[in-house]
PDB file of N, CA and C in Angstrom:
ATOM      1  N   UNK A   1      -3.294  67.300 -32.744  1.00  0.00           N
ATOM      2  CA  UNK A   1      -4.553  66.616 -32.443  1.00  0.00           C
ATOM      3  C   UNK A   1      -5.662  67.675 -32.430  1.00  0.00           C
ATOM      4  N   UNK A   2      -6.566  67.775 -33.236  1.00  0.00           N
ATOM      5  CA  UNK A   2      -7.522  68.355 -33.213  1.00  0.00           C
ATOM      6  C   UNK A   2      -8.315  68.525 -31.759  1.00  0.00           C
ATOM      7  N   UNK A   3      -8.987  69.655 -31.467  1.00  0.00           N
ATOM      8  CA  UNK A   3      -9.614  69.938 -29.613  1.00  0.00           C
ATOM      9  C   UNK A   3     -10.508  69.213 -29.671  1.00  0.00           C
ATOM     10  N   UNK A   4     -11.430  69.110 -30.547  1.00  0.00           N
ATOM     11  CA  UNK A   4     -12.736  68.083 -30.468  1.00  0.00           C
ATOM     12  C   UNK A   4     -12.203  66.904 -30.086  1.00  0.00           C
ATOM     13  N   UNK A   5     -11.157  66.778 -30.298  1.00  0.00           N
ATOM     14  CA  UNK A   5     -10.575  64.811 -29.972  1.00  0.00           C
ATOM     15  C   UNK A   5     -10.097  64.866 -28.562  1.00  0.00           C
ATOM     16  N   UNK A   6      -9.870  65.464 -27.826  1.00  0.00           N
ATOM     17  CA  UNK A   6      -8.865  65.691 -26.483  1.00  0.00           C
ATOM     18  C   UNK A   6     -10.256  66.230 -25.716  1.00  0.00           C
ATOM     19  N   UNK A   7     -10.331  65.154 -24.711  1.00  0.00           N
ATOM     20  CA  UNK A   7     -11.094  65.698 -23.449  1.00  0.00           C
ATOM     21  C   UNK A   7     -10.157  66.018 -21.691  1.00  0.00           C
ATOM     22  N   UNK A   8     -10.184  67.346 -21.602  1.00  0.00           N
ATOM     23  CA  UNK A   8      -9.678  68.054 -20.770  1.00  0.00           C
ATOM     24  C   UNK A   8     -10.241  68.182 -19.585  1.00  0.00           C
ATOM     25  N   UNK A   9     -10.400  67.147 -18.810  1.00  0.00           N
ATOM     26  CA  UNK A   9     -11.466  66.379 -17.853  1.00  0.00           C
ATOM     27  C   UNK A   9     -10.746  67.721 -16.631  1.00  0.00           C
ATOM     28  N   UNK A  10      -9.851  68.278 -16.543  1.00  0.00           N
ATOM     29  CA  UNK A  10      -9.112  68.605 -15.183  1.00  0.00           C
ATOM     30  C   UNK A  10      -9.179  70.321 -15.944  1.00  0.00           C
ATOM     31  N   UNK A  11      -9.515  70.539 -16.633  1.00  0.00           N
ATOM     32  CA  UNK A  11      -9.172  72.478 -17.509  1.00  0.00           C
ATOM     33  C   UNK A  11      -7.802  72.366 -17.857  1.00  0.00           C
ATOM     34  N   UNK A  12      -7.666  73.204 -18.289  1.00  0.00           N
ATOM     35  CA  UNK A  12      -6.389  74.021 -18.762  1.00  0.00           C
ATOM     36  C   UNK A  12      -6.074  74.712 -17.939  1.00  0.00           C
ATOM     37  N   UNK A  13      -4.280  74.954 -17.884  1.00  0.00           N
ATOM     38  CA  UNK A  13      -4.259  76.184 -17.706  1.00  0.00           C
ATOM     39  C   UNK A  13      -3.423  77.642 -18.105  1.00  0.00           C
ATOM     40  N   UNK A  14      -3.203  77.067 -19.577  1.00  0.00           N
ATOM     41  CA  UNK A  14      -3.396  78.148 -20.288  1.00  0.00           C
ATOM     42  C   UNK A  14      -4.680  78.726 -20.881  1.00  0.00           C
ATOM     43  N   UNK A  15      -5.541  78.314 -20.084  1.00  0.00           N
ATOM     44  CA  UNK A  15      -6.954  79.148 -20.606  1.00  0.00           C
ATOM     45  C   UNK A  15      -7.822  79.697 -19.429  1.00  0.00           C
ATOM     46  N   UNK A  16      -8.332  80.878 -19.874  1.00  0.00           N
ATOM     47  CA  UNK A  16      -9.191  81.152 -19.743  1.00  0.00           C
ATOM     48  C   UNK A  16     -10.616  81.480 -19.728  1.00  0.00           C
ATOM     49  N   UNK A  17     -11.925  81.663 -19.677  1.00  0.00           N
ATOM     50  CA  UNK A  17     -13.098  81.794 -19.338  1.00  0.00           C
ATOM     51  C   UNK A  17     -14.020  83.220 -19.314  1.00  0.00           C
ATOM     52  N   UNK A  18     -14.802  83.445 -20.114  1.00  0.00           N
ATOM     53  CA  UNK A  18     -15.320  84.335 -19.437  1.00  0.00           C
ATOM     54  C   UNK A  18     -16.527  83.959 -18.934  1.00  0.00           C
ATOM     55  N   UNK A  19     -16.676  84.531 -17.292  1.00  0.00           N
ATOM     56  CA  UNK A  19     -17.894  83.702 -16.810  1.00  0.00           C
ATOM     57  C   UNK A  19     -19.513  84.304 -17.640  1.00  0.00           C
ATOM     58  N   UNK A  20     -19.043  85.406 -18.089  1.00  0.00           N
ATOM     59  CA  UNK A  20     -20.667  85.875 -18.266  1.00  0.00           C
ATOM     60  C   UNK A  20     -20.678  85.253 -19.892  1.00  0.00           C
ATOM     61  N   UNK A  21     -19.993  85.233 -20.815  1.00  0.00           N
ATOM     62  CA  UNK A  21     -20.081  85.166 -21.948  1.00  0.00           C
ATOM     63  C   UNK A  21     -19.461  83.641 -22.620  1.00  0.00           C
ATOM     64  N   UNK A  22     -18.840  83.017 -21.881  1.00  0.00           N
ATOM     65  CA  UNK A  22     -17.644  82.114 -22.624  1.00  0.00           C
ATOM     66  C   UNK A  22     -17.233  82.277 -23.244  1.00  0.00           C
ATOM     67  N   UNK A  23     -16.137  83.421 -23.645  1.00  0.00           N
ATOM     68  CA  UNK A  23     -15.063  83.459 -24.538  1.00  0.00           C
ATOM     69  C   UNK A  23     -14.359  82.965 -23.870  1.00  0.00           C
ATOM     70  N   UNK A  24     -13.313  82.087 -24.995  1.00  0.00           N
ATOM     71  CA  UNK A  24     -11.724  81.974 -24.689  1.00  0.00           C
ATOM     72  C   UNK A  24     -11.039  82.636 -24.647  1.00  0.00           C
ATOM     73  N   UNK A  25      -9.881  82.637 -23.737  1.00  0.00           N
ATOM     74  CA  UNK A  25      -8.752  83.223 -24.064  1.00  0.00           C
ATOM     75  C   UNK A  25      -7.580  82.710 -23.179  1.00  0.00           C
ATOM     76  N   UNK A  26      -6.485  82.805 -24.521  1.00  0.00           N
ATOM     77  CA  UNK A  26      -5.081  81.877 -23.910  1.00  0.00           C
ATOM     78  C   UNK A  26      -4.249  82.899 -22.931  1.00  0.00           C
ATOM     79  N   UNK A  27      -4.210  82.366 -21.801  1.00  0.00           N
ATOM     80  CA  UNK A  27      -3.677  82.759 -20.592  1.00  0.00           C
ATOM     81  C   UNK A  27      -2.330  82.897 -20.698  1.00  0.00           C
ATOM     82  N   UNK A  28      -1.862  84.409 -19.888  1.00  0.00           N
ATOM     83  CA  UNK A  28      -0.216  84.284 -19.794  1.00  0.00           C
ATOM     84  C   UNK A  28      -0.231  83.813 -19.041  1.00  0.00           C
ATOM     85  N   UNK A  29       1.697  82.998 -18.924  1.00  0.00           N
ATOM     86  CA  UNK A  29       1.860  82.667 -17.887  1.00  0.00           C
ATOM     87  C   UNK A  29       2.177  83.426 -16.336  1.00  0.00           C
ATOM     88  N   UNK A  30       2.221  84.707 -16.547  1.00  0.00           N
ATOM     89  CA  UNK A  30       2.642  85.438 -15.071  1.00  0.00           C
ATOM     90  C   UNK A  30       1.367  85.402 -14.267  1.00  0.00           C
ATOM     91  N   UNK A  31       0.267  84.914 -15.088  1.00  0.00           N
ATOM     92  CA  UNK A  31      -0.859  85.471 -14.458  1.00  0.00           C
ATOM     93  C   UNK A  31      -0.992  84.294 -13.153  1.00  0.00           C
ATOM     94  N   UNK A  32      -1.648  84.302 -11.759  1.00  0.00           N
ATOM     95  CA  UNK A  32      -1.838  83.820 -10.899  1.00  0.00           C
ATOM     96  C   UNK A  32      -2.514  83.856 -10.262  1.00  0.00           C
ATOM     97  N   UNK A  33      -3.271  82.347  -9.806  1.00  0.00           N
ATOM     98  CA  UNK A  33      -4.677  82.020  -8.911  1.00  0.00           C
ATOM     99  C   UNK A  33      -4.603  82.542  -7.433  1.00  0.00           C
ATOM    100  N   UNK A  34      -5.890  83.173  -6.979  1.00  0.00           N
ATOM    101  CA  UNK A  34      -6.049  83.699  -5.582  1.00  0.00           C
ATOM    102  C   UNK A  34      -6.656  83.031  -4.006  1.00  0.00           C
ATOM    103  N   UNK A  35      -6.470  82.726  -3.419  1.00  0.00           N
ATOM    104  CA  UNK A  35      -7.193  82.126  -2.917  1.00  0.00           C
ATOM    105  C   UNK A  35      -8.027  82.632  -1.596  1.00  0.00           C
ATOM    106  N   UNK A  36      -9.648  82.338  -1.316  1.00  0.00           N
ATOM    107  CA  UNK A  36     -10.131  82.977  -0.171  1.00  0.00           C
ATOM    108  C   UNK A  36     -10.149  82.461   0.908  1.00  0.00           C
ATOM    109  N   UNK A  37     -10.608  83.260   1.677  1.00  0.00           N
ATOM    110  CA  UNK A  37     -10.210  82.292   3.188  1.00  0.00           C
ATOM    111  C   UNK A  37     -11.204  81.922   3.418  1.00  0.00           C
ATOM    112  N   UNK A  38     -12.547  81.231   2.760  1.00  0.00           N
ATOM    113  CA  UNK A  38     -13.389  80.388   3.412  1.00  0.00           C
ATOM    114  C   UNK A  38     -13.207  79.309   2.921  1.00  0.00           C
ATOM    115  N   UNK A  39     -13.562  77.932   3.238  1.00  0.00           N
ATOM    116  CA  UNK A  39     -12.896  76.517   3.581  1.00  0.00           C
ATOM    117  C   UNK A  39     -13.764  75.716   2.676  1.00  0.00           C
ATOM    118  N   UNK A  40     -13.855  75.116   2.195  1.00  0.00           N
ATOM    119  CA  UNK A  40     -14.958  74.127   1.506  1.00  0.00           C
ATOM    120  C   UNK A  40     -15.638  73.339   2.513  1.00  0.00           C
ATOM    121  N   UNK A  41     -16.792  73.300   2.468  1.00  0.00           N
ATOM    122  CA  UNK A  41     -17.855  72.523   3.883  1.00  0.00           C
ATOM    123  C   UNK A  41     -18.590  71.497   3.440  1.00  0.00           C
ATOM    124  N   UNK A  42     -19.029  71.848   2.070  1.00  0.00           N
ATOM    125  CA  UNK A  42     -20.541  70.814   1.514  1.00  0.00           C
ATOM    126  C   UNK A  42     -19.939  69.505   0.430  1.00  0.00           C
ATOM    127  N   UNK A  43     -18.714  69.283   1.230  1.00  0.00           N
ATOM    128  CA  UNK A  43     -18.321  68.249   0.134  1.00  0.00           C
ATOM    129  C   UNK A  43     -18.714  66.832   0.654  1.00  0.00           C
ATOM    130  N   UNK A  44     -19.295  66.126   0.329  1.00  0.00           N
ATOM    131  CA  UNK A  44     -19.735  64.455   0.782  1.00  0.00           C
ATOM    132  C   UNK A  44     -18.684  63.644   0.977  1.00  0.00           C
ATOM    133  N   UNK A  45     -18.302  62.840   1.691  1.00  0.00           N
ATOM    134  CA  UNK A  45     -17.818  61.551   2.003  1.00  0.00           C
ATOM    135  C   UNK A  45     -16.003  62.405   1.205  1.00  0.00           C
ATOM    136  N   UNK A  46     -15.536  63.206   1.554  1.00  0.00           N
ATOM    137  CA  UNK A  46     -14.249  64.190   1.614  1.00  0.00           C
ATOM    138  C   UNK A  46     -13.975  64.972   2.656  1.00  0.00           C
ATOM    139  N   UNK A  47     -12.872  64.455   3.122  1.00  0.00           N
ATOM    140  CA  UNK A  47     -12.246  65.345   4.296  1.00  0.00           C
ATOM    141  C   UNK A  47     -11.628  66.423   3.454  1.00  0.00           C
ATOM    142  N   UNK A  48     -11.584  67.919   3.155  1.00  0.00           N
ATOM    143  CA  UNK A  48     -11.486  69.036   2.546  1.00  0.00           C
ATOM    144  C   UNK A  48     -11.340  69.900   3.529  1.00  0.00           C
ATOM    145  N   UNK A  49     -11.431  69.779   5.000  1.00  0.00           N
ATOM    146  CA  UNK A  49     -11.305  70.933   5.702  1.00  0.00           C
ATOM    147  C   UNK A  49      -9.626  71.637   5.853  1.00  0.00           C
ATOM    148  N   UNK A  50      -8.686  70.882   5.545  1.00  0.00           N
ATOM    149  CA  UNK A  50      -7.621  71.853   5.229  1.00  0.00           C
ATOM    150  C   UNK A  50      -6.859  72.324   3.358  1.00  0.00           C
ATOM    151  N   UNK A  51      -8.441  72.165   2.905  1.00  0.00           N
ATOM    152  CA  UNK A  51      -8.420  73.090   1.599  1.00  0.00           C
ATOM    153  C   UNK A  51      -8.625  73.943   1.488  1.00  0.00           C
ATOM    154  N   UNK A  52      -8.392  75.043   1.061  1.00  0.00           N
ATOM    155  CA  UNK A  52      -8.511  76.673   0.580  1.00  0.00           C
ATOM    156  C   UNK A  52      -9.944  76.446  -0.506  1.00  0.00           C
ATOM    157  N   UNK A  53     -10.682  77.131  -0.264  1.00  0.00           N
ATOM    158  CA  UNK A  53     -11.326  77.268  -1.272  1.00  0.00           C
ATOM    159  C   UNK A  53     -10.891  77.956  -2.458  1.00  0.00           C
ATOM    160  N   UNK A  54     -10.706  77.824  -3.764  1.00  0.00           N
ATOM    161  CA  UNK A  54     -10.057  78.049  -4.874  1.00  0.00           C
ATOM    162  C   UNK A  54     -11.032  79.253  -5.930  1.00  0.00           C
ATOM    163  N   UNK A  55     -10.486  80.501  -5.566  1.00  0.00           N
ATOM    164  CA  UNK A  55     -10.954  81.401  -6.664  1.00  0.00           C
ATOM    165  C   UNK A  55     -10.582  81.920  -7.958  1.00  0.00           C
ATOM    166  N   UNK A  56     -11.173  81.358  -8.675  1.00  0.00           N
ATOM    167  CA  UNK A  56     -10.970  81.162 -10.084  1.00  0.00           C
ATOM    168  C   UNK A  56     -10.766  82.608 -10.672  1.00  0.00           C
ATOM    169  N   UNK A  57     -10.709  83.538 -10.356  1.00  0.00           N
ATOM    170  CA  UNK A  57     -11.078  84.670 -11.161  1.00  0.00           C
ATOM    171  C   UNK A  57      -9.686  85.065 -11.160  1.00  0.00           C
ATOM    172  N   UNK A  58      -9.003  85.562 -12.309  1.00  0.00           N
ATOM    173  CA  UNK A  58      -7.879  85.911 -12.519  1.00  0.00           C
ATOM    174  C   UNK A  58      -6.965  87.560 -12.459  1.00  0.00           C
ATOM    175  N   UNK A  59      -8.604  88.442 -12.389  1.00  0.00           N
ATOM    176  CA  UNK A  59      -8.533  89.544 -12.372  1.00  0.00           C
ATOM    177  C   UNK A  59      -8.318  90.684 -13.146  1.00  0.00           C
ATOM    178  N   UNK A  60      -9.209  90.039 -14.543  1.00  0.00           N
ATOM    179  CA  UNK A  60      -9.208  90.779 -15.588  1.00  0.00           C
ATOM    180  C   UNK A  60     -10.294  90.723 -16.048  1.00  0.00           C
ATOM    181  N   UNK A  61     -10.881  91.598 -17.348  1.00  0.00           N
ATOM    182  CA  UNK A  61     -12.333  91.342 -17.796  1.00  0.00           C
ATOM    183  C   UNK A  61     -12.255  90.919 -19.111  1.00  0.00           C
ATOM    184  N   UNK A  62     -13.222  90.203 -19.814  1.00  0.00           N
ATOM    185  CA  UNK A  62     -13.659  90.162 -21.197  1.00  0.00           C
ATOM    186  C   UNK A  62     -13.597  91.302 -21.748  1.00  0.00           C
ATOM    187  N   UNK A  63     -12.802  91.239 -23.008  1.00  0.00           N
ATOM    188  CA  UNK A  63     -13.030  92.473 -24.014  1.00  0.00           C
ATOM    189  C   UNK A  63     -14.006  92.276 -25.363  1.00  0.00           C
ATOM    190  N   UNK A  64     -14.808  90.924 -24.696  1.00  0.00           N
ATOM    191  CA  UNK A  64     -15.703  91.443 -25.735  1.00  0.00           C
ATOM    192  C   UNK A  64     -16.891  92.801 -25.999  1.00  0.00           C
ATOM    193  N   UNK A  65     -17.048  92.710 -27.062  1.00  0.00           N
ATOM    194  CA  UNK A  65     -18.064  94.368 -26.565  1.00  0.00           C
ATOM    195  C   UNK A  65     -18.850  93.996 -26.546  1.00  0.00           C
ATOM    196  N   UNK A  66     -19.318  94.736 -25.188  1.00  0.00           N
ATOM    197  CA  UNK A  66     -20.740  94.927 -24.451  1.00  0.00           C
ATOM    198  C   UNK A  66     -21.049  93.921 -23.480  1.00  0.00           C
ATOM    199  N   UNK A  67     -19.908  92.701 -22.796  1.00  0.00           N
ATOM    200  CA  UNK A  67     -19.823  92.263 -22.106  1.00  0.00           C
ATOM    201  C   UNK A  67     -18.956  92.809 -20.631  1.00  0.00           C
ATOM    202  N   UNK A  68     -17.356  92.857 -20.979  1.00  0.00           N
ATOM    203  CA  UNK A  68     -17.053  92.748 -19.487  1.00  0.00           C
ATOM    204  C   UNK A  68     -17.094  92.033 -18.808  1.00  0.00           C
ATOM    205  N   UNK A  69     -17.511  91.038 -18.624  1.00  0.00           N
ATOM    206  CA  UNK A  69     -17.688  89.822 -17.724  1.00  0.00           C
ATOM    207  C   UNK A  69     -16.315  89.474 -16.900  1.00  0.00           C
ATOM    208  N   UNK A  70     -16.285  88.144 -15.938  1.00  0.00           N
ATOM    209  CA  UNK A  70     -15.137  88.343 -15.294  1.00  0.00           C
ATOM    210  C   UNK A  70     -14.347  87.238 -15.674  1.00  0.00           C
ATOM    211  N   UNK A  71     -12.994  87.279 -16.159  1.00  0.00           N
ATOM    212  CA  UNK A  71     -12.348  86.085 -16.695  1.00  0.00           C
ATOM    213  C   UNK A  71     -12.356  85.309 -15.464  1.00  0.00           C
ATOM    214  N   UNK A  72     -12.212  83.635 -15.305  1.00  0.00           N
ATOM    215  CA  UNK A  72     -11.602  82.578 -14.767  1.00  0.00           C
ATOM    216  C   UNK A  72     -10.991  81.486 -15.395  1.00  0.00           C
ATOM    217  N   UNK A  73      -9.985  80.979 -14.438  1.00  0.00           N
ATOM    218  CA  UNK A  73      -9.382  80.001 -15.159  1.00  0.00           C
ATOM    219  C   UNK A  73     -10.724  78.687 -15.416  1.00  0.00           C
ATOM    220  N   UNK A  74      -9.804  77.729 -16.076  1.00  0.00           N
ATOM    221  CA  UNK A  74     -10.892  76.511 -16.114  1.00  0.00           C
ATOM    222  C   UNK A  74     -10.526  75.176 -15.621  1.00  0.00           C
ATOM    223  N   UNK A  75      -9.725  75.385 -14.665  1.00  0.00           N
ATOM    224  CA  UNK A  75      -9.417  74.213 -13.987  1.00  0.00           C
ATOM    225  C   UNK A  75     -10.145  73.513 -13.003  1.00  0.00           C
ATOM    226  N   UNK A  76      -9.688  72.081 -12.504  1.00  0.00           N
ATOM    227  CA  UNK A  76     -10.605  71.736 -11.469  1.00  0.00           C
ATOM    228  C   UNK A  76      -9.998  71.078 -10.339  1.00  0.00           C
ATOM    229  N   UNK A  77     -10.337  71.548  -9.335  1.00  0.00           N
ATOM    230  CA  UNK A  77      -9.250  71.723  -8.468  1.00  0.00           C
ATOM    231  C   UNK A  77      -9.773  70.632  -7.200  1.00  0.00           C
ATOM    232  N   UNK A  78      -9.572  70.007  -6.468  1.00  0.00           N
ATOM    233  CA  UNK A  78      -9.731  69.151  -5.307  1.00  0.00           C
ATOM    234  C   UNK A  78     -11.116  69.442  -5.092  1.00  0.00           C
ATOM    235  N   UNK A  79     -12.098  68.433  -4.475  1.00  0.00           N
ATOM    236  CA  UNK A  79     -13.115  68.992  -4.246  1.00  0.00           C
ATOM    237  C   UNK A  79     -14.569  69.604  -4.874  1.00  0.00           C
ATOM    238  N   UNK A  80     -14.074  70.072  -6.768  1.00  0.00           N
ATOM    239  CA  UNK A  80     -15.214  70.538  -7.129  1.00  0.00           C
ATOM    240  C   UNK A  80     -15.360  69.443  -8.051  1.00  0.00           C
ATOM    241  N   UNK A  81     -16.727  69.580  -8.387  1.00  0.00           N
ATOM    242  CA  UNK A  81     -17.739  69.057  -9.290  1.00  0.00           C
ATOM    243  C   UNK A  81     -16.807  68.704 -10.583  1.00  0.00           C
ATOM    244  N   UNK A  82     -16.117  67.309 -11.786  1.00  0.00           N
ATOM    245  CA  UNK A  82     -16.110  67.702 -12.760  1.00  0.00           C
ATOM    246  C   UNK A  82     -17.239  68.387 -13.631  1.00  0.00           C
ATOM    247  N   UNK A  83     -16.492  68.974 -14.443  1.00  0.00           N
ATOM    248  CA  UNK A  83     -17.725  69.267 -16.019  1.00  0.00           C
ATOM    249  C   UNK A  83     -18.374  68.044 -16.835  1.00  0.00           C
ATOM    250  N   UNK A  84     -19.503  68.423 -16.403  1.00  0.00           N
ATOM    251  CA  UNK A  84     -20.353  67.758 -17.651  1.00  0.00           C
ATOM    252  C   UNK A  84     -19.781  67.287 -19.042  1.00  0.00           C
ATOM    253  N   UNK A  85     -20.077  68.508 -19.263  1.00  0.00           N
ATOM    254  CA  UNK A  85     -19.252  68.494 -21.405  1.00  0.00           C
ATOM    255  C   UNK A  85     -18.309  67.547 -21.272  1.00  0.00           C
ATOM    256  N   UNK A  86     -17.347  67.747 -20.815  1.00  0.00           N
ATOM    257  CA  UNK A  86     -15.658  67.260 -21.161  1.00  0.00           C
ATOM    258  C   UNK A  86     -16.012  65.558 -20.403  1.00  0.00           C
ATOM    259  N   UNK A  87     -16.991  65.828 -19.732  1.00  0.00           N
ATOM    260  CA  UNK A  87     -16.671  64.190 -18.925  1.00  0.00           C
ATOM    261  C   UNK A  87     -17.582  63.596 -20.019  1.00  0.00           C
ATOM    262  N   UNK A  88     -18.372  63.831 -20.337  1.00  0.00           N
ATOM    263  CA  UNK A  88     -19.376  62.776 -21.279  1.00  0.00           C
ATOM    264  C   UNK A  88     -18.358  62.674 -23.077  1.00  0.00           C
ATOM    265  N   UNK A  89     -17.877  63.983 -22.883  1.00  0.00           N
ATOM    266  CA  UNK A  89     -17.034  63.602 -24.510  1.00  0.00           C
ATOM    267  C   UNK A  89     -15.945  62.273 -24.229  1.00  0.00           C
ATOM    268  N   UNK A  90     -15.481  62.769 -22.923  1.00  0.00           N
ATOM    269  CA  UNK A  90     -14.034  61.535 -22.575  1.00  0.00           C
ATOM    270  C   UNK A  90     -15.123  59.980 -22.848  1.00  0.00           C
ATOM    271  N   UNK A  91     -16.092  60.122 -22.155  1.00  0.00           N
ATOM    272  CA  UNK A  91     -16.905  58.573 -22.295  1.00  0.00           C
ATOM    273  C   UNK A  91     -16.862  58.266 -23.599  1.00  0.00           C
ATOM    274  N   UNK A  92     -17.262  59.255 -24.601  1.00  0.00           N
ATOM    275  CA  UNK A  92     -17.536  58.943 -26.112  1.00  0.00           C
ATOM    276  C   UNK A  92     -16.396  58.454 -26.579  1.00  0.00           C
ATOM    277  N   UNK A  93     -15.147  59.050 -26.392  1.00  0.00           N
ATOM    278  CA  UNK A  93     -13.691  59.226 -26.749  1.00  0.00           C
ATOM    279  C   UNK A  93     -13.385  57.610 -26.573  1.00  0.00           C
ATOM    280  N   UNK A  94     -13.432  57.255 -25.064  1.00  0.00           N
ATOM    281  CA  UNK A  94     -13.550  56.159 -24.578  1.00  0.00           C
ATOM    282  C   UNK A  94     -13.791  55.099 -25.409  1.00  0.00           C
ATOM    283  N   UNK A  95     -15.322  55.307 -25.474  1.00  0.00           N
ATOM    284  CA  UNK A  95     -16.187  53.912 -26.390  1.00  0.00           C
ATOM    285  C   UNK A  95     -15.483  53.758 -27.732  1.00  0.00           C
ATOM    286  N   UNK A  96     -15.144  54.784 -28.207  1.00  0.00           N
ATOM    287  CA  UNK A  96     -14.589  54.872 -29.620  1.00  0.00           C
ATOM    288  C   UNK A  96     -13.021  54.489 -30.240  1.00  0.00           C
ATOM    289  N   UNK A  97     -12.579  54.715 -29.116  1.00  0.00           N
ATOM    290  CA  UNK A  97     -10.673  54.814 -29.215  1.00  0.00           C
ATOM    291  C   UNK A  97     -10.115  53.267 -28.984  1.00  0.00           C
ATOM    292  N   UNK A  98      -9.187  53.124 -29.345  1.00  0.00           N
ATOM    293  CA  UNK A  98      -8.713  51.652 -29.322  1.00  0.00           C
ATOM    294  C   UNK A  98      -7.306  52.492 -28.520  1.00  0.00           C
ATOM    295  N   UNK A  99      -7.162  53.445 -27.875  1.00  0.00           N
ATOM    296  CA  UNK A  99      -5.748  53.975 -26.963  1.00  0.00           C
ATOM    297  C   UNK A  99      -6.121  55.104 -25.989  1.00  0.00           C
ATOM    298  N   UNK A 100      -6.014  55.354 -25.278  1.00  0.00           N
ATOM    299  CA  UNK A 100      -5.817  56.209 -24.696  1.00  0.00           C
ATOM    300  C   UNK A 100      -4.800  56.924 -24.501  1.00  0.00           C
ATOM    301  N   UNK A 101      -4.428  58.776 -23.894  1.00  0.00           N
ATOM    302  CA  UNK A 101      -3.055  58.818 -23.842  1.00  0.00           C
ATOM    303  C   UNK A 101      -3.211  59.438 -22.548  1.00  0.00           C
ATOM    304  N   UNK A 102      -3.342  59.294 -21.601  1.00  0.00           N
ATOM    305  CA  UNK A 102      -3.785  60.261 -20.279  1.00  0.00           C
ATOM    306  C   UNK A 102      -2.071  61.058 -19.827  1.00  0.00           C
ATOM    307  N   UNK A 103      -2.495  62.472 -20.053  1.00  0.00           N
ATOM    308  CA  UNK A 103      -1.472  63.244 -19.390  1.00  0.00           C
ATOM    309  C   UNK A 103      -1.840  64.414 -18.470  1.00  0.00           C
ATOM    310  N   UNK A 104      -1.164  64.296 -17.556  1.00  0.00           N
ATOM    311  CA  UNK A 104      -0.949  65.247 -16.496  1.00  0.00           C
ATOM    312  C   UNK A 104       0.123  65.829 -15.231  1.00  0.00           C
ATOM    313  N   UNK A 105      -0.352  66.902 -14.815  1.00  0.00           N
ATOM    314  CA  UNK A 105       0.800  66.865 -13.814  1.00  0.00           C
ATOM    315  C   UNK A 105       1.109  66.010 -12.740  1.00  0.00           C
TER     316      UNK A 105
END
């Protein structure tokens, strides 16, 4: 299936991010999410107070040159905001498709 056709409403997570630049890049699997110890507070009409706040950064940098930037995954985890992009393509996908195939964990 071509990527333009598949909206990935939740991220990947074999991918990665770079926050300063957006490159891709396909994630190993040993690699693993960190989490900080402050709590999520500003979420509306969500009880979240025994969530971890979720830090995306994987702990490596972009090799593009002259960036560096800091990789993160692109997932979306309890609590945050979906993406824009991917939610308005799924609508299009939507209006257009006579099936859907929704998969996840």
């Amino acid at each position: 299936i071509p990527r333009d056709k598949i909206s990935e409403l939740h991220g990947n997570t074999y991918r990665v991010v770079c926050q300063r630049c957006d490159k891709e890049y396909h994630r190993h699997v040993n690699q693993k999410r960190r989490t900080i110890g402050a709590k999520i507070t500003d979420i509306k009409d969500v009880d979240v107070s025994d969530h971890p706040r979720i830090d995306h950064r994987i702990g490596r940098k972009c090799t593009k040159p002259g960036c560096r930037g800091i990789l993160g995954d692109d997932i979306i985890n309890f609590g945050e905001q979906m993406p824009l992009g991917p939610t308005r393509l799924a609508f299009e996908h939507a209006a257009q498709g006579d099936l859907a195939l929704v998969l996840g964990t």
